[in-house]
Protein backbone atom coordinates (compact mmCIF):
# COMPACT_ATOMS: atom_id res chain seq x y z
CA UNK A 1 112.56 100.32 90.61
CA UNK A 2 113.41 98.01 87.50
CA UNK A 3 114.80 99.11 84.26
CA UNK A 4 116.02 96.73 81.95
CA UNK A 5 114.69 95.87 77.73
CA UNK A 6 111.74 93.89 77.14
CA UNK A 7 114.62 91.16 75.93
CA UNK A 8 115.21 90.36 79.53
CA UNK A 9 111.18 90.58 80.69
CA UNK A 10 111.21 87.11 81.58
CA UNK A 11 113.58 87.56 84.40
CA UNK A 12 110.78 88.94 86.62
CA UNK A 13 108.18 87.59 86.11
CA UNK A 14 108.00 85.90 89.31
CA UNK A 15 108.11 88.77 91.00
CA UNK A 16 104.43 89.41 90.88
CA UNK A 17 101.66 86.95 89.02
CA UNK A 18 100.60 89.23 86.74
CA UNK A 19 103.76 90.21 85.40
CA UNK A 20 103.52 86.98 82.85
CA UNK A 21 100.37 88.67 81.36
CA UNK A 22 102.13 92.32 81.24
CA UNK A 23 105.31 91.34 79.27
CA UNK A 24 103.17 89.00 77.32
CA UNK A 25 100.88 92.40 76.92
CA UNK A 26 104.13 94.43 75.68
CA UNK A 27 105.35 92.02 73.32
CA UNK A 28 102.36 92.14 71.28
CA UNK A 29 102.81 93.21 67.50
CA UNK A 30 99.69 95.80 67.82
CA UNK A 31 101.63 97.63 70.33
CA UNK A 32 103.04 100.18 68.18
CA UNK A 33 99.88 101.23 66.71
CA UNK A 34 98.22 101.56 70.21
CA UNK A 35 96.09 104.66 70.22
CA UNK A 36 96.05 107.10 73.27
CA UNK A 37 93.43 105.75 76.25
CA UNK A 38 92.96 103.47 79.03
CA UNK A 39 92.82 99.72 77.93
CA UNK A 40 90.92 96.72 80.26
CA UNK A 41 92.75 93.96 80.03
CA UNK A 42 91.75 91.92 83.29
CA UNK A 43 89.70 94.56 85.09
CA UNK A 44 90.79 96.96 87.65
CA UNK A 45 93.71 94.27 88.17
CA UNK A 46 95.74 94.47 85.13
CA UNK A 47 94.72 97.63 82.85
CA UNK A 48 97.26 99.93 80.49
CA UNK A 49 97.16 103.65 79.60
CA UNK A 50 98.71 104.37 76.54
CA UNK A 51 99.50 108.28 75.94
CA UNK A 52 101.46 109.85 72.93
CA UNK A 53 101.71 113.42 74.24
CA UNK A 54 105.07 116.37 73.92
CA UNK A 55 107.25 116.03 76.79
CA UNK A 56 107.98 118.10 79.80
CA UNK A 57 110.97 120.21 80.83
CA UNK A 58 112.50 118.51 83.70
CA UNK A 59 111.30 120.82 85.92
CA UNK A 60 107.98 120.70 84.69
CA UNK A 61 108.05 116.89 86.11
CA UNK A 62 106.47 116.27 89.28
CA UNK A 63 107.34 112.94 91.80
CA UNK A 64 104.16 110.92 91.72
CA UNK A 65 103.69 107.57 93.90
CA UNK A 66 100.80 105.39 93.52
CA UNK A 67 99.59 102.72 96.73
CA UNK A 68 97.52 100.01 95.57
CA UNK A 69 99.23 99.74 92.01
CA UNK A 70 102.89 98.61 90.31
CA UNK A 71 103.34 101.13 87.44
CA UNK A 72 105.13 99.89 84.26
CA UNK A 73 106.11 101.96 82.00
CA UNK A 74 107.31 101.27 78.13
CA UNK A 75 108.15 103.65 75.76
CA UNK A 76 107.07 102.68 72.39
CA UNK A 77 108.67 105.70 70.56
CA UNK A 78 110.53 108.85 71.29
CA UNK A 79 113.30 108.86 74.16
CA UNK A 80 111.88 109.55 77.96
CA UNK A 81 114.06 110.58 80.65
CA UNK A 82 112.38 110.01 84.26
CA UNK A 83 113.28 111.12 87.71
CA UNK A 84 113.11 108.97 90.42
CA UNK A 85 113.66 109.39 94.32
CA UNK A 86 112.35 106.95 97.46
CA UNK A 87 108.96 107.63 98.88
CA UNK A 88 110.93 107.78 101.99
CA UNK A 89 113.13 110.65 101.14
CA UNK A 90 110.35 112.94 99.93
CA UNK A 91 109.42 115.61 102.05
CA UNK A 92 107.65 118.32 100.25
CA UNK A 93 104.03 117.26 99.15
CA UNK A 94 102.46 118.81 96.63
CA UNK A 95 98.91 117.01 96.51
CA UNK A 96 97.61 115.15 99.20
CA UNK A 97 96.96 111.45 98.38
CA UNK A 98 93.87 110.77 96.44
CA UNK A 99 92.10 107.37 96.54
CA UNK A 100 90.12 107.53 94.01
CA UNK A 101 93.33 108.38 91.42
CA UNK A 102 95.33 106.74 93.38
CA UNK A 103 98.08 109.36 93.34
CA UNK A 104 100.17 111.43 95.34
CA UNK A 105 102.68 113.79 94.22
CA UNK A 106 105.92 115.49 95.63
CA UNK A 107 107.61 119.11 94.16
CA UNK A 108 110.89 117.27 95.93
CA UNK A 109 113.61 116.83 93.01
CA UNK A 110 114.19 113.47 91.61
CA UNK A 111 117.73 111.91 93.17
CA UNK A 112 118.45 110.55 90.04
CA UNK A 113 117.19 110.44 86.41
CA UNK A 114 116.87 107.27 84.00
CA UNK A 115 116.81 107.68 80.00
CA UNK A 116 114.58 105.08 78.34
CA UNK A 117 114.66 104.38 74.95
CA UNK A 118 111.74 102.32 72.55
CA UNK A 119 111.92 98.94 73.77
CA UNK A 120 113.06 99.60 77.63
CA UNK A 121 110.38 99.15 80.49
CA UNK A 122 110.55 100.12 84.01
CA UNK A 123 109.12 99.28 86.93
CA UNK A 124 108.10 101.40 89.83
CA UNK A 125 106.42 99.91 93.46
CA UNK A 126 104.75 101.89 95.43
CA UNK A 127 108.45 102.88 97.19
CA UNK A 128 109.50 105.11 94.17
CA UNK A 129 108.40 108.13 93.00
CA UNK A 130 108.97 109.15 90.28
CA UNK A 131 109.01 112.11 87.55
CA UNK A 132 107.43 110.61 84.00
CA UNK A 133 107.18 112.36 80.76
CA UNK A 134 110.84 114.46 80.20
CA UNK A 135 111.48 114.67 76.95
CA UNK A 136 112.54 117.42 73.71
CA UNK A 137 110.11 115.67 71.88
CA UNK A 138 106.73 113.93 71.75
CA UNK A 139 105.98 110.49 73.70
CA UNK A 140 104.67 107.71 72.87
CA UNK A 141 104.41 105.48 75.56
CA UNK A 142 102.04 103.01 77.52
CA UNK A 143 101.64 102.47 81.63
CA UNK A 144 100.68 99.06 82.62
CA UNK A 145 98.60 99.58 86.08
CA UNK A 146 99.48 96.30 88.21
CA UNK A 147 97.38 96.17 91.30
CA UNK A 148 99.20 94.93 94.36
């Protein structure tokens, strides 16, 4: 997992090719108007989901771990809180691992939570699982899907 403000995006982008394209992608000045939906930008490769929905109650979160993707996540407005725990640590599945979704998720409790606030990404490989979507209030947010 990565969390850190778009100011310091550049830092990783070496960490996968695509990642140049993503922060590039979040920068953009159209960003805050983004409407709720799924977004091509380079295929299945590189695509984002933007949602702007009410939060969930903490426990209301579930763990969710995706295989063949790098989720990053950017809240464009509202405040986010999101559990996280390693894939290795989680023991109590909830929904068997679907391909075509490529999703799996956990009723485990995160190990730890992470507050995000408009302007903060974070990163998740398939390793972490985590617990999107806490929040008093409503979301407005966007998920880049990286594919490995």
């Amino acid at each position: 997992m990565i969390l850190d403000t778009l100011d310091n995006a550049d830092r990783y982008t070496a960490m996968h090719p695509a990642f140049k394209r993503v922060f590039a992608f979040l920068r953009s000045p159209s960003l805050k108007t983004i409407e709720p939906g799924r977004l091509e930008i380079d295929g299945s490769r590189l695509y984002a989901i933007a949602t702007q929905l009410p939060g969930k109650r903490p426990e209301e979160a579930r763990l969710e771990v995706h295989r063949h993707y790098i989720d990053v996540h950017f809240l464009i407005t509202g405040k986010e809180s999101i559990g996280w725990r390693g894939l290795a640590d989680c023991r109590e599945e909830e929904h068997p691992y679907d391909p075509e979704r490529d999703y799996l998720s956990f009723s485990d409790d995160p190990s730890m939570w992470c507050t995000i606030h408009p302007g903060t990404f974070v990163v998740f490989y398939p390793g972490d699982a985590h617990a999107p979507m806490v929040s008093n209030g409503k979301v407005h947010k966007v998920v880049l899907k990286v594919a490995l």
